[in-house]
Each structure stands twice: as structure tokens, then as C-alpha cells.
Protein backbone atom coordinates (compact mmCIF):
# COMPACT_ATOMS: atom_id res chain seq x y z
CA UNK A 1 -27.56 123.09 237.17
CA UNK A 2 -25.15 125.81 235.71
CA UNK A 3 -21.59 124.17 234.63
CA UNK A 4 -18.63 124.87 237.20
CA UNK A 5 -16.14 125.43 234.52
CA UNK A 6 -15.83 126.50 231.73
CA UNK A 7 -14.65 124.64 228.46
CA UNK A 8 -12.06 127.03 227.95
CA UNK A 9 -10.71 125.84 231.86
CA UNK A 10 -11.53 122.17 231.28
CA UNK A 11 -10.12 122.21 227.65
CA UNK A 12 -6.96 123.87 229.20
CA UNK A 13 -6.78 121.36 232.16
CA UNK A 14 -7.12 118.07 230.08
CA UNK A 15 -4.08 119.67 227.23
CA UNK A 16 -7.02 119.40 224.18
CA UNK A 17 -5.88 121.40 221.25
CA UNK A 18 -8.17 122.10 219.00
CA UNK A 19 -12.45 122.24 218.77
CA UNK A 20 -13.18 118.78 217.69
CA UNK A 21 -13.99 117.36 221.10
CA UNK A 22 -15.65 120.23 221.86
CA UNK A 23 -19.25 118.98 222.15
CA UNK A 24 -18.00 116.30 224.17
CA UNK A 25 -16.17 117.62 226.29
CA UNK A 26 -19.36 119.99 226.85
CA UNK A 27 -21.61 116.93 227.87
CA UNK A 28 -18.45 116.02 230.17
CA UNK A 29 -18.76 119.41 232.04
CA UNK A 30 -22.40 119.24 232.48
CA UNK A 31 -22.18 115.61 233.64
CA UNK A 32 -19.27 115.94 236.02
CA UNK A 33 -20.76 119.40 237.10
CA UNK A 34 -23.96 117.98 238.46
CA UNK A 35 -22.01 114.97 239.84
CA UNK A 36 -20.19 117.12 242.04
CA UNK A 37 -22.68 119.42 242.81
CA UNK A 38 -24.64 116.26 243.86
CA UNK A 39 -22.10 115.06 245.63
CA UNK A 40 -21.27 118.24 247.29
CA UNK A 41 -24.82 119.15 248.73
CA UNK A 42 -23.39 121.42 251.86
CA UNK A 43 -22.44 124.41 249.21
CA UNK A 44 -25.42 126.19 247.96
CA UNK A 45 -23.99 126.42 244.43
CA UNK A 46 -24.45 130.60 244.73
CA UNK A 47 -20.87 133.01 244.57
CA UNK A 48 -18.08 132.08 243.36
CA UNK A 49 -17.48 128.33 242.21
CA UNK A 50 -14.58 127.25 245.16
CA UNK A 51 -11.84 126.41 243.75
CA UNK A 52 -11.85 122.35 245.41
CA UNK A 53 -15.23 122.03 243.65
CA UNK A 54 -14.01 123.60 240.48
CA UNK A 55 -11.11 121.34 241.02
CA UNK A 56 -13.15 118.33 241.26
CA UNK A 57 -15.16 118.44 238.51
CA UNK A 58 -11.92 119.42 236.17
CA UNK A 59 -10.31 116.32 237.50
CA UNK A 60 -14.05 113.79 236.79
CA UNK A 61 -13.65 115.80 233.40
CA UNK A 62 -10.19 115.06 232.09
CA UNK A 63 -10.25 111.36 233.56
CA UNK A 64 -13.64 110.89 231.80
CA UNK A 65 -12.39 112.43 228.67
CA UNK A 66 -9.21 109.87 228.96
CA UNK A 67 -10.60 106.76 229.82
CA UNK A 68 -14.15 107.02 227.72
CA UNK A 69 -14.58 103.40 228.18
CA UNK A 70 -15.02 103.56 231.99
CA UNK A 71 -17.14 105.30 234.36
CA UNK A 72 -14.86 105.06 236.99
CA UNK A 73 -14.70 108.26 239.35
CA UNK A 74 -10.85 110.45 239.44
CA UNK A 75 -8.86 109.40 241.98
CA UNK A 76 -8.83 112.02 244.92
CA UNK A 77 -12.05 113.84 243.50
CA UNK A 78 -14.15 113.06 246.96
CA UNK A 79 -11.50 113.98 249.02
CA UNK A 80 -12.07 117.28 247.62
CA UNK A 81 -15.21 118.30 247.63
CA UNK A 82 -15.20 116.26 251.29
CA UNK A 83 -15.61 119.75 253.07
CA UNK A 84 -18.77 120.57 251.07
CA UNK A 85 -20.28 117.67 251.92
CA UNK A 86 -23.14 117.64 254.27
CA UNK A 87 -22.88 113.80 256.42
CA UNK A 88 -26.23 112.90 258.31
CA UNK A 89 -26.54 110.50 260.61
């Protein structure tokens, strides 16, 4: 899976200064990117990353970058990538 964001974006969004975190926050973006994807299995992944997705996986990326000791999932980060979600029944 290709990350959604880019450090750059997910360095920006979290307010990290700096390029000692970067190979962590790295494994973050990959980890949160899949995640979502995962979680988001009605987008194909091809075009243009939408910007709730994107969203999403900045959001898992700053609260895992926060609050290392958990693996708790961001608060509100289902609701939305919701719409890309395929539901069977």
C-alpha cells in the first residue's frame, strides 16, 4: 500500500519541528495508511487521496505520535472514512 500523506503533511499536521522523529513518524504513516485503507475498503485507493481519508489517517498519525504508549484509535477517525466504507450484510 502507497502512504496517503506525505511526511511533509503529517509532520505539518502533528506541529513536529525538526527531522528527528522523522523515521517514526514514517512507520506512523505507513501504519495508519494501511489502517485506513483497510478500514475504508469501498475506495479503490486509485486518483486522488480524498481528503476524509487523507484526513483520517493524519488524525491516527498525530494521536499515535502523541500518545506512543497506546494503541487506541483518534477519536472521530471512523466517522470519516464512514462513506468509504463498504457494510455487508
Amino acid at each position: 500500500m502507497t502512504d496517503l500523506v506525505t511526511l511533509d503533511e503529517a509532520k505539518e499536521y502533528a506541529r513536529v519541528d525538526g527531522n528527528t522523529d522523522d523515521a517514526l513518524i514514517a512507520m506512523l504513516i505507513e501504519a495508519a495508511s494501511d489502517a485506513v485503507a483497510d478500514y475504508a475498503d469501498g475506495w479503490n485507493g486509485t486518483g486522488d487521496v480524498p481528503a476524509r481519508i487523507k484526513l483520517a489517517v493524519l488524525v491516527r498519525v498525530a494521536a499515535a505520535y502523541d500518545k506512543r504508549e497506546t494503541l487506541n484509535e483518534a477519536e472521530g477517525e471512523h466517522t470519516l472514512v464512514l462513506p468509504y466504507r463498504t457494510l455487508d450484510l
